[in-house]
Protein backbone atom coordinates (compact mmCIF):
# COMPACT_ATOMS: atom_id res chain seq x y z
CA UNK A 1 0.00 0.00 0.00
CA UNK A 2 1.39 3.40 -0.64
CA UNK A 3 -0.45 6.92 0.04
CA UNK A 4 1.06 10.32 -1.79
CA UNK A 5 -0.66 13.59 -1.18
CA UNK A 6 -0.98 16.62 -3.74
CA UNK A 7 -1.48 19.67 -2.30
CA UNK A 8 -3.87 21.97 -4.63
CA UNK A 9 -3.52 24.59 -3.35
CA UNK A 10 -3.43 25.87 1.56
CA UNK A 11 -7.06 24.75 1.85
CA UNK A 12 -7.22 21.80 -0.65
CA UNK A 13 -5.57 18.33 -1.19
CA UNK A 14 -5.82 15.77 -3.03
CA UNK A 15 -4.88 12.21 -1.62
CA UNK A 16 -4.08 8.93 -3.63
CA UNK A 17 -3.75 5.94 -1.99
CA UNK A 18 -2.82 2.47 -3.98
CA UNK A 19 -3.78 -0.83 -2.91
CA UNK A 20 -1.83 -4.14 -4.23
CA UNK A 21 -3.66 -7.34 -4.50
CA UNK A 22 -1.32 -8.97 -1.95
CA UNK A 23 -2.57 -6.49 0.86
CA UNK A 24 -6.12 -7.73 0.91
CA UNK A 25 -6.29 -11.02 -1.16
CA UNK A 26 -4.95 -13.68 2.12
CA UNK A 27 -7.66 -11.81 4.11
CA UNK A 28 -10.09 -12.33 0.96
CA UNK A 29 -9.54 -16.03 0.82
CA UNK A 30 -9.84 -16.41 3.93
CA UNK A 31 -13.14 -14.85 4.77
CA UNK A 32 -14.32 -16.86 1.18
CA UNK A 33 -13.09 -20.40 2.72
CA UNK A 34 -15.19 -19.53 6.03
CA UNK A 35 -18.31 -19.19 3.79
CA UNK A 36 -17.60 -22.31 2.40
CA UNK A 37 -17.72 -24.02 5.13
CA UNK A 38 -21.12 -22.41 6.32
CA UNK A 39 -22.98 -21.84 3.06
CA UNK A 40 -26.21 -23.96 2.46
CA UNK A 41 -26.09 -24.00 -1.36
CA UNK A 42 -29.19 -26.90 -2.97
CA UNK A 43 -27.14 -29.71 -4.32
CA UNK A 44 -24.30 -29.69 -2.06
CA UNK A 45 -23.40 -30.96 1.29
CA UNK A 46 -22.63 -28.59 4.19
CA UNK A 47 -19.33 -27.31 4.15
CA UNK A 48 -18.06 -29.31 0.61
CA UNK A 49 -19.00 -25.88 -1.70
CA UNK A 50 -16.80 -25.91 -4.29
CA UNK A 51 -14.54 -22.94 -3.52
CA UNK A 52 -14.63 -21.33 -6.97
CA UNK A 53 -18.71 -21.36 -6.55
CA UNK A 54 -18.38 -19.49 -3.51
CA UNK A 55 -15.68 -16.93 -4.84
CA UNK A 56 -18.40 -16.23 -7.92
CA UNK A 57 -21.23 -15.77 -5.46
CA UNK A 58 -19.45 -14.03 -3.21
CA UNK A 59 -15.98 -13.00 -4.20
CA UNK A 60 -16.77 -9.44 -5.84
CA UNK A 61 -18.58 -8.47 -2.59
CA UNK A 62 -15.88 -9.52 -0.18
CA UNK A 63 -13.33 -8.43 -1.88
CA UNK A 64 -14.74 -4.20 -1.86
CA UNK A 65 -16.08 -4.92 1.73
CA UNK A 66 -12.02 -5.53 2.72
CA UNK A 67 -10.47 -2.78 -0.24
CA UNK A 68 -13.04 -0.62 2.14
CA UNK A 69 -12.23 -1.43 5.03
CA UNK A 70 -8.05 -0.79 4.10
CA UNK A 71 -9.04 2.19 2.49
CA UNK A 72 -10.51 3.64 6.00
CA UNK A 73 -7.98 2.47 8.23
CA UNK A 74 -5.17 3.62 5.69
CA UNK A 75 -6.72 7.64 5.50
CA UNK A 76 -7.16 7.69 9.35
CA UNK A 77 -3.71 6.16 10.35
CA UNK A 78 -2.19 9.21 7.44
CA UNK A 79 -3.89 11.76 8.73
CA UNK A 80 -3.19 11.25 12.43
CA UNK A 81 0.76 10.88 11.43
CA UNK A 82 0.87 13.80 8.60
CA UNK A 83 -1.00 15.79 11.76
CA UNK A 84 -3.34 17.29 9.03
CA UNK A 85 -6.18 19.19 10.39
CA UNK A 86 -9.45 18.37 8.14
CA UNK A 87 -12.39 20.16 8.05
CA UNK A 88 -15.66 17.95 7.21
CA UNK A 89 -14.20 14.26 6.41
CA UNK A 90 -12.39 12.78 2.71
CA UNK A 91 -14.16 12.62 -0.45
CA UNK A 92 -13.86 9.83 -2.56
CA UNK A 93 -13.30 11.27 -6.00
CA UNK A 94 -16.11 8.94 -8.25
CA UNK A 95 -14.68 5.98 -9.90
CA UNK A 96 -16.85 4.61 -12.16
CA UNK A 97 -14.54 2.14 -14.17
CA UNK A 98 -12.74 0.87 -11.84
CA UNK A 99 -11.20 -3.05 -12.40
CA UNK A 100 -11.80 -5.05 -9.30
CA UNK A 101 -9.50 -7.64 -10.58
CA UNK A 102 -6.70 -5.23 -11.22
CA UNK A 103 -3.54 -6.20 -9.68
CA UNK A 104 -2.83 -2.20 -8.19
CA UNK A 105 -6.28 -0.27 -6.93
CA UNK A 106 -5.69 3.38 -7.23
CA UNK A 107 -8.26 5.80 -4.79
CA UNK A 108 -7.87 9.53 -4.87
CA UNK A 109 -9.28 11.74 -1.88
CA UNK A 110 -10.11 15.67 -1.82
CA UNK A 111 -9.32 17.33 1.59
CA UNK A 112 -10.58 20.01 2.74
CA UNK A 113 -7.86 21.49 5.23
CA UNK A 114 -8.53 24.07 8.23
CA UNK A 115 -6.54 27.48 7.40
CA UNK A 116 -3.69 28.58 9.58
CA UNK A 117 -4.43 31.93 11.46
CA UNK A 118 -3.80 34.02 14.61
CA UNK A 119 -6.20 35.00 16.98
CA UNK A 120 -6.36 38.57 18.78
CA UNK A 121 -8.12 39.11 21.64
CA UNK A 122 -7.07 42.86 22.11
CA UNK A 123 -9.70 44.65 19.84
CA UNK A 124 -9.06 47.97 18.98
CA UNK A 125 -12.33 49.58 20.72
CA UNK A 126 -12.86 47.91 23.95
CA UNK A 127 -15.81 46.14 24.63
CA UNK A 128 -18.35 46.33 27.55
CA UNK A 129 -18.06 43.97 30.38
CA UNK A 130 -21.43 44.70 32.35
CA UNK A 131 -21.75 44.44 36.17
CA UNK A 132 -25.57 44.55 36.83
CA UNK A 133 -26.83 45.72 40.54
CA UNK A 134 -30.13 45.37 41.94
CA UNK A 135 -30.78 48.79 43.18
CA UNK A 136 -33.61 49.88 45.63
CA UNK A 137 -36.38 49.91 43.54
CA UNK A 138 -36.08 46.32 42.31
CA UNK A 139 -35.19 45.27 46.03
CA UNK A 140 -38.29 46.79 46.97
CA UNK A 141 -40.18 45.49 44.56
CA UNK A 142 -39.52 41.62 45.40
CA UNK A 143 -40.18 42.15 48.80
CA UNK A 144 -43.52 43.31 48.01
CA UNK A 145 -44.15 40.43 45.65
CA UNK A 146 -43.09 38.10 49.03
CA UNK A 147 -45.13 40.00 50.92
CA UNK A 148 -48.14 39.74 48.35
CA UNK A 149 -47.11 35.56 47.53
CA UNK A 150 -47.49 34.77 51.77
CA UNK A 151 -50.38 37.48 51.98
CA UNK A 152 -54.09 36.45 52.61
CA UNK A 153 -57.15 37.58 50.92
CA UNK A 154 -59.76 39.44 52.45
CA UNK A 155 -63.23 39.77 51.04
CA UNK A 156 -64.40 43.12 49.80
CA UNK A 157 -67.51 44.02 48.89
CA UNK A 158 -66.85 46.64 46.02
CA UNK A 159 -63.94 46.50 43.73
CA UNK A 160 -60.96 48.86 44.40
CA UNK A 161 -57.98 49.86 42.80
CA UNK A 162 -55.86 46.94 44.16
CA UNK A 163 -58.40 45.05 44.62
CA UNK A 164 -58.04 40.98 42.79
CA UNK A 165 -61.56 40.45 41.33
CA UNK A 166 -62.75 36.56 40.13
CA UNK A 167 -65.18 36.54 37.23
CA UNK A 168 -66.45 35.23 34.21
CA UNK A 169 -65.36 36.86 30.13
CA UNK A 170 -68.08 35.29 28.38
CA UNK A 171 -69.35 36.03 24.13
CA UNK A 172 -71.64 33.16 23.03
CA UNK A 173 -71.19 34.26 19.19
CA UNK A 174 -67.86 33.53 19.19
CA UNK A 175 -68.42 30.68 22.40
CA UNK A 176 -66.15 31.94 24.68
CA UNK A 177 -66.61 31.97 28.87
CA UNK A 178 -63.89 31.40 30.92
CA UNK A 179 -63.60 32.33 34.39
CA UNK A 180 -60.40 34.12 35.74
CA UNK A 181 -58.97 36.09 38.27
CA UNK A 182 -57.53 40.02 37.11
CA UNK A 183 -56.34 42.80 38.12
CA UNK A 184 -57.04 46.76 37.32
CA UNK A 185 -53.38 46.96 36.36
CA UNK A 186 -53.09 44.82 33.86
CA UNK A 187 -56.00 47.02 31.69
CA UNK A 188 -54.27 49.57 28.91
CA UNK A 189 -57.00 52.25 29.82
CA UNK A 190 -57.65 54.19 32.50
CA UNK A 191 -61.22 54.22 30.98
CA UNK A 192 -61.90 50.21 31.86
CA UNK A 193 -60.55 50.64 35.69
CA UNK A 194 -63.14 53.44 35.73
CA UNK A 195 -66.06 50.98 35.05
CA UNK A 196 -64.66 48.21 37.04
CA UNK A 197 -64.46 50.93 40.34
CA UNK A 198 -67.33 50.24 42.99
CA UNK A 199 -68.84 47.38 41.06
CA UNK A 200 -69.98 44.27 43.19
CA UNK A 201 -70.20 40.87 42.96
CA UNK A 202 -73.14 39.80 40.48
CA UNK A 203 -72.29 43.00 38.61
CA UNK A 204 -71.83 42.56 34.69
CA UNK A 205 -68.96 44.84 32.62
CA UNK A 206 -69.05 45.62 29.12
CA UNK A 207 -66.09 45.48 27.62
CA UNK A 208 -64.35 45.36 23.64
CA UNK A 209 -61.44 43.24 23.64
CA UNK A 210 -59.55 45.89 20.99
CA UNK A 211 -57.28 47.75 23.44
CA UNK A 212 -58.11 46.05 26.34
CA UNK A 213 -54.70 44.74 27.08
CA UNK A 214 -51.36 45.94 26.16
CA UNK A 215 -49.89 42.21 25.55
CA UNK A 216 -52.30 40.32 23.38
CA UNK A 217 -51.33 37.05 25.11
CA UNK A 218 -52.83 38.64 28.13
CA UNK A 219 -56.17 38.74 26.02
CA UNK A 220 -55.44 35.45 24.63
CA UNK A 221 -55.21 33.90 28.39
CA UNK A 222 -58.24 35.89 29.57
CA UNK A 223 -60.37 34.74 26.65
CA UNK A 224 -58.57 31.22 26.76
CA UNK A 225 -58.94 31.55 22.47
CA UNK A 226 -56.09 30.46 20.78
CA UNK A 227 -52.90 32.45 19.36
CA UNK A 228 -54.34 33.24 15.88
CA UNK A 229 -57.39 33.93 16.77
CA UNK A 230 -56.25 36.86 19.33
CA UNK A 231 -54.74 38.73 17.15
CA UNK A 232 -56.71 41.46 15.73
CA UNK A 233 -59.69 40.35 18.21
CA UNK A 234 -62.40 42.84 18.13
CA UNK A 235 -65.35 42.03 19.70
CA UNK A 236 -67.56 42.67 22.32
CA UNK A 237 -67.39 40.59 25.69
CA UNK A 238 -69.12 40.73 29.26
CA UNK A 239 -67.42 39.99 32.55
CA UNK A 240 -69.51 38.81 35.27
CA UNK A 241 -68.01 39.62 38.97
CA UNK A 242 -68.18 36.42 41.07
CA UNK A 243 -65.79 37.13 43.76
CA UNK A 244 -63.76 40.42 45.30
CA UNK A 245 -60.94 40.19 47.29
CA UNK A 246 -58.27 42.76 48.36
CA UNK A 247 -54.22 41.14 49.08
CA UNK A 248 -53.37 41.87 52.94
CA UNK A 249 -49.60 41.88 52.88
CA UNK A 250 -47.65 39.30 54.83
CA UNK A 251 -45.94 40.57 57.85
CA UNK A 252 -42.32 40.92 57.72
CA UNK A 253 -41.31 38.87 60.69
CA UNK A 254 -39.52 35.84 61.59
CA UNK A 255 -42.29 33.25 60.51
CA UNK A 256 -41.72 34.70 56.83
CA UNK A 257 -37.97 34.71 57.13
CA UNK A 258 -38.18 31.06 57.85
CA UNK A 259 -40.19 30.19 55.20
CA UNK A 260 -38.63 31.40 52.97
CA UNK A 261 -34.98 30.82 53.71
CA UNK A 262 -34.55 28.31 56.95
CA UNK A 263 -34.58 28.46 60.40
CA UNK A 264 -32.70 31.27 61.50
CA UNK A 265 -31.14 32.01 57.97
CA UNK A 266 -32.55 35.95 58.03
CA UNK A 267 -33.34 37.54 61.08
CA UNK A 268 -34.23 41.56 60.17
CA UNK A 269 -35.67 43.19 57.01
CA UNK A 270 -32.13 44.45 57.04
CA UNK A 271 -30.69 41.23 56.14
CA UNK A 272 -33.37 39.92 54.48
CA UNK A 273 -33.13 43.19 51.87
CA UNK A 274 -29.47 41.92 51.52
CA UNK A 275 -30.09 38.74 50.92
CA UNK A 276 -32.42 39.34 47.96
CA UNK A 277 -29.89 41.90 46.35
CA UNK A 278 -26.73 38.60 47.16
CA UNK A 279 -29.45 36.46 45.15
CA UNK A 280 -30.30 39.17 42.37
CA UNK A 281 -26.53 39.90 41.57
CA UNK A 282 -25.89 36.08 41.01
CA UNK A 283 -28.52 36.30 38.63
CA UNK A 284 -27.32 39.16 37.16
CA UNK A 285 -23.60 37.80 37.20
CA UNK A 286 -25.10 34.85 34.47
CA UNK A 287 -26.90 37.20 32.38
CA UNK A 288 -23.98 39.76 31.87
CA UNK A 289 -21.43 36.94 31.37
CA UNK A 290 -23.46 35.89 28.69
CA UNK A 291 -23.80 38.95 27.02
CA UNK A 292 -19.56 39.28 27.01
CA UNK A 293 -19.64 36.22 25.88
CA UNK A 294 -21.91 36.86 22.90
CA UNK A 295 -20.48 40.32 22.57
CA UNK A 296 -16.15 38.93 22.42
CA UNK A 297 -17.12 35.72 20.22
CA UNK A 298 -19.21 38.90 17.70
CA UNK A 299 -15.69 40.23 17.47
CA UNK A 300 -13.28 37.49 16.88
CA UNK A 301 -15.87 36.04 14.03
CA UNK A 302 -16.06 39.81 12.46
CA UNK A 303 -11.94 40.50 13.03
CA UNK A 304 -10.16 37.13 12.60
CA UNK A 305 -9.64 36.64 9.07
CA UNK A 306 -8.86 33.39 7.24
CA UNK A 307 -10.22 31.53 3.95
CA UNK A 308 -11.95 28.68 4.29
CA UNK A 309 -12.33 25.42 1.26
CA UNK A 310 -15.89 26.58 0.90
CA UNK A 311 -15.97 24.63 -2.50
CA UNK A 312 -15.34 21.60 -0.57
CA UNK A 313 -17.15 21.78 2.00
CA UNK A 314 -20.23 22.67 0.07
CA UNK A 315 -19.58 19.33 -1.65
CA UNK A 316 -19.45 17.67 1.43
CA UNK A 317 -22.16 18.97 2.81
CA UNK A 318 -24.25 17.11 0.14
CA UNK A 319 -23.79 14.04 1.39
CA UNK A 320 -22.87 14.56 4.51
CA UNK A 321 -26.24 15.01 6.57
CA UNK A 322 -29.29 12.79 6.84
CA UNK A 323 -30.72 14.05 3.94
CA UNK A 324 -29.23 14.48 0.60
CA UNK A 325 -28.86 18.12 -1.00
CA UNK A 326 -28.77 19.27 -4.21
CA UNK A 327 -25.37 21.95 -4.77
CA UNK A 328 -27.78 24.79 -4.43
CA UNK A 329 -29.14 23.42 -1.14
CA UNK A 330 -25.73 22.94 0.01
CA UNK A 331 -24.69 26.21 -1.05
CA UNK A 332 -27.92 28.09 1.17
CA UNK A 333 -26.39 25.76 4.32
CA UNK A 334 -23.05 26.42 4.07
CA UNK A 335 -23.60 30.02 4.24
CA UNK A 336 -26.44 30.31 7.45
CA UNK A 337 -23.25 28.02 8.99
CA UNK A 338 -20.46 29.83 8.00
CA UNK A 339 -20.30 32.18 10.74
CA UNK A 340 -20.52 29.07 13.12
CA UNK A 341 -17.70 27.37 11.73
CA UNK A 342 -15.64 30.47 11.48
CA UNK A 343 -16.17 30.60 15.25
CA UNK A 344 -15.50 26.71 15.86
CA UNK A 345 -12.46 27.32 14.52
CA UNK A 346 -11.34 30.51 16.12
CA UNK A 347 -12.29 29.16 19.66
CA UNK A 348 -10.23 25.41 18.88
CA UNK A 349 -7.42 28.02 18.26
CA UNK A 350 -7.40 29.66 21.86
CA UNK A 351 -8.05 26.45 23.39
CA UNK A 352 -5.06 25.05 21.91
CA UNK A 353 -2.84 28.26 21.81
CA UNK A 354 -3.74 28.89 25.79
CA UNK A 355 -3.53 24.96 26.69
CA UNK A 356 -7.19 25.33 28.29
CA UNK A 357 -8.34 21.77 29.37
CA UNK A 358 -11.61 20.35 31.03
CA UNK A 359 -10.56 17.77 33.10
CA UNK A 360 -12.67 14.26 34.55
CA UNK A 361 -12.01 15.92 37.74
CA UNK A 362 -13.72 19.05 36.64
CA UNK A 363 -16.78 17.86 35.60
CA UNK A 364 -16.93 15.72 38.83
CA UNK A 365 -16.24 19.12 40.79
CA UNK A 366 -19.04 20.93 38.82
CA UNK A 367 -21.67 18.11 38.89
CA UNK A 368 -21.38 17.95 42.76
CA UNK A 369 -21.60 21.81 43.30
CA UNK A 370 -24.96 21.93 41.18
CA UNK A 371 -26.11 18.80 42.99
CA UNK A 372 -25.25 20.51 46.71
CA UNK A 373 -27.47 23.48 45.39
CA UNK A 374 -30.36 21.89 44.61
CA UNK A 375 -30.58 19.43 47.62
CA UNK A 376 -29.88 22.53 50.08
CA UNK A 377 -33.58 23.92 47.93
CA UNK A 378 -35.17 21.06 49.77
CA UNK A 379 -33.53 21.60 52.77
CA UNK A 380 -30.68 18.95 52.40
CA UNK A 381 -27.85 21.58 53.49
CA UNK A 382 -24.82 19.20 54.25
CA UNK A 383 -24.47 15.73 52.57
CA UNK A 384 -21.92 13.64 52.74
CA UNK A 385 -19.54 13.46 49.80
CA UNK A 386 -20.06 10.02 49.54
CA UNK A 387 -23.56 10.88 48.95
CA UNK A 388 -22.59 13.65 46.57
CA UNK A 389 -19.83 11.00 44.30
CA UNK A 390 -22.59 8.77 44.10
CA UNK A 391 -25.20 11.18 42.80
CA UNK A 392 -22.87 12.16 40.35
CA UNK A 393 -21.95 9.22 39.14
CA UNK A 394 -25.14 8.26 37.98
CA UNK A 395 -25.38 11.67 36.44
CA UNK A 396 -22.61 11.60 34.58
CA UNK A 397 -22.98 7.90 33.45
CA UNK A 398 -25.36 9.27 30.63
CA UNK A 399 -22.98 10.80 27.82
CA UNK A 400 -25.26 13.42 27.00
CA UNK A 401 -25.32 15.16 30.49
CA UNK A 402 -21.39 14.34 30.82
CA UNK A 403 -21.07 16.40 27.23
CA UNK A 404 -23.19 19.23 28.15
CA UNK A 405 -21.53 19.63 31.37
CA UNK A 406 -18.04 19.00 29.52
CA UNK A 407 -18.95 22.42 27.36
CA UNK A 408 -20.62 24.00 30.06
CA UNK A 409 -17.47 24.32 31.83
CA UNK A 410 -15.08 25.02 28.87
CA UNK A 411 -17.40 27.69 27.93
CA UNK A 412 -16.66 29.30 31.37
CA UNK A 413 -13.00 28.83 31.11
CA UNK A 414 -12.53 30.47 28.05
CA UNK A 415 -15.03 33.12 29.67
CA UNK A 416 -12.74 33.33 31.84
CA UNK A 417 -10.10 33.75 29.26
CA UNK A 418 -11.82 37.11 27.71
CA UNK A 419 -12.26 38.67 31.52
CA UNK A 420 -8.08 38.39 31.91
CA UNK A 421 -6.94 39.44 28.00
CA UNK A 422 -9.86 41.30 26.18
CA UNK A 423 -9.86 44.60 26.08
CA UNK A 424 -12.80 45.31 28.15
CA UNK A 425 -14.10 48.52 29.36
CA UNK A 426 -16.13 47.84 32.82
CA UNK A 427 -19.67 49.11 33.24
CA UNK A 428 -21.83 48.84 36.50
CA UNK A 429 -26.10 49.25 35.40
CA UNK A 430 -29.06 48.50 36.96
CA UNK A 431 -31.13 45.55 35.61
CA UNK A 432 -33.39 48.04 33.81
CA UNK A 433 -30.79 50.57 32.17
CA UNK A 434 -28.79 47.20 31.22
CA UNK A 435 -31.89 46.04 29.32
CA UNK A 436 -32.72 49.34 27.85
CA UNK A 437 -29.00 49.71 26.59
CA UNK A 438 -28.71 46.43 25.49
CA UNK A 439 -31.99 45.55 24.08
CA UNK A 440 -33.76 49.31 23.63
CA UNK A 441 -36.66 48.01 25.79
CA UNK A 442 -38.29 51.46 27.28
């Protein structure tokens, strides 16, 4: 066997490799002589098959089953010594006149070969590295929504501006009645609060559904109608008070700290107003990480420039999937993943240029930390780590978990990467200027 390569050209290659009768025909025989001696053929006995029968039956099929099976073991065992780095996998270039009974089989191979580049993480304008903070309006907003969850309701008899009112939207044309609970606040006009003010139970409201909400998929669950047919709704519905009830708030006191964090875990508003800012900034922490994240790997796809074989790989991607594509289909695929692959690449690069490695160990370490977190949710705050190995290890025995965690945590290291050489310029926001800035919300 002997294997040359051509190179066309940095991203292309073209590799032969020749195969001589002698490497494949003992191994041919052999697998032909077993047959014989297994083959139920009409006319003969067990095992006495003429050899020569069994070669014509089955000699043609053998014989590309084991040029096939060289051919594969030959291309991976070159590549891993030649070190070539392959994007997609070999083509076979199409033979179609090929002489099985030739004594020297000739196979040619395109490559498609990943470019040689250099990745900088300085960019020229520096990027934003967000710290979000939850200021005092968000902190005390969630401890009125606490206060609201471990609040009881207290009957009313007319309907106030706070108060939570139980009724029925009903419109027999179009069939609909469902019974839910609301609240003024959720109404786009100050025009429907105004007829819903002093009403009692038994009372009937008219209402049209154009305008009624802001979100139409607060219609769409008051209605309980479907997604296309909320859209555009306009029609006129009743709502039929059943019950009124005003939220007392929850005290803030010990019994509430307890419940909601553990015996002892929060003992003043003091602490517990710190405690929901600790948890808020954690939050926060993921969110702006990912947004760095998105923001550096935006960068080094736009400002690391190399060529890629797109030729090829279009080609490859023909056959490559589940489905076959035509070279136009190929063509539309290649280009939505371009950008994908140009970043696949880029990020192998600083993984092996900065010798970042997720280790067994690693993934171990991660798995039990998630695992202590959500046991000490129901209250489990110290197992054992022979508890915690065991857990884990039946975790991580399916592949797909072990993977996901696997990239989980390489995703954080090179993260972790940007933070210490990306040019970042540090920004502290609250949540609400962060998602104006970010996503032009107002």
């Amino acid at each position: 066997m002997n294997i040359t390569r051509e190179n066309i050209d940095a991203l292309n290659a073209v590799v032969k490799v020749d195969i001589a009768k002698e490497d494949y025909s003992n191994k041919v025989e052999e697998i032909l002589n077993n047959y014989r001696k297994t083959a139920n053929i009409p006319g003969f006995r067990k095992g006495h098959v003429p050899y020569q029968m069994v070669k014509k039956q089955y000699g043609k099929a053998v014989l590309v089953d084991e040029v096939n099976k060289l051919l594969q073991d030959a291309l991976n065992k070159y590549l891993t010594e030649e070190k070539l780095d392959v994007l997609g996998q070999p083509l076979p270039k199409p033979q179609d006149n090929l002489d099985w009974d030739s004594e020297l089989l000739s196979f040619e191979f395109e490559l498609g070969l990943a470019p040689e580049f250099t990745v900088d993480l300085k960019s020229k304008k520096a990027i934003t590295q967000y710290t979000i903070v939850a200021d005092d309006k968000m902190i005390d907003e969630q401890v009125k929504r606490i206060q609201e969850q471990y609040g009881k309701l207290v009957s009313q008899e007319a309907v106030e501006k706070d108060s939570e009112i139980r009724g029925t939207f009903k419109n027999e044309e179009k069939g609909i009645e469902n019974t839910v609970a609301i609240t003024l606040d959720k109404f786009k006009g100050k025009a429907t609060e105004k007829k819903f003010i002093g009403a009692k139970v038994g009372d009937v409201i008219e209402l049209k559904t154009k305008g009624l909400y802001d979100d139409d998929h607060e219609l769409m669950h008051a209605l309980k109608v479907s997604h296309d047919e909320v859209h555009d709704l306009d029609i006129p519905v009743t709502f039929t008070i059943v019950e009124i009830n005003k939220r007392e708030l929850a005290d803030l006191d010990q019994d509430l700290f307890d419940k909601l964090f553990g015996k002892d875990a929060v003992k003043s508003v003091t602490e517990l107003r710190a405690k929901i800012k600790e948890d808020a900034d954690k939050q926060f922490a993921q969110q702006a990480d990912q947004k760095l994240l998105n923001d550096v790997t935006e960068y080094l796809v736009e400002n690391t420039t190399f060529d890629l074989p797109a030729e090829f790989l279009q080609k490859w991607m023909q056959t490559a999937g589940e489905e076959p594509m035509d070279a136009d289909q190929a063509k539309d695929e290649y280009e939505k993943s371009e950008k994908s692959l140009r970043y696949q690449l880029i990020e192998g690069k600083l993984i092996e240029d900065n010798n970042i490695q997720v280790t067994i160990e690693d993934i171990k370490g991660f798995t039990k930390e998630r695992i202590k977190e959500q046991m000490a949710q129901f209250g489990q705050m110290d197992p054992s780590d022979e508890e915690l190995e065991n857990i884990a290890a039946r975790v991580l025995s399916n592949q797909d978990e072990a993977r996901r965690v696997s990239e989980q945590l390489m995703s954080q290291k090179l993260l972790n990467l940007y933070k210490e050489k990306a040019n970042l310029k540090p920004k502290e926001v609250t949540y609400d200027n962060f998602i104006k800035e970010v996503y032009g919300d107002k």
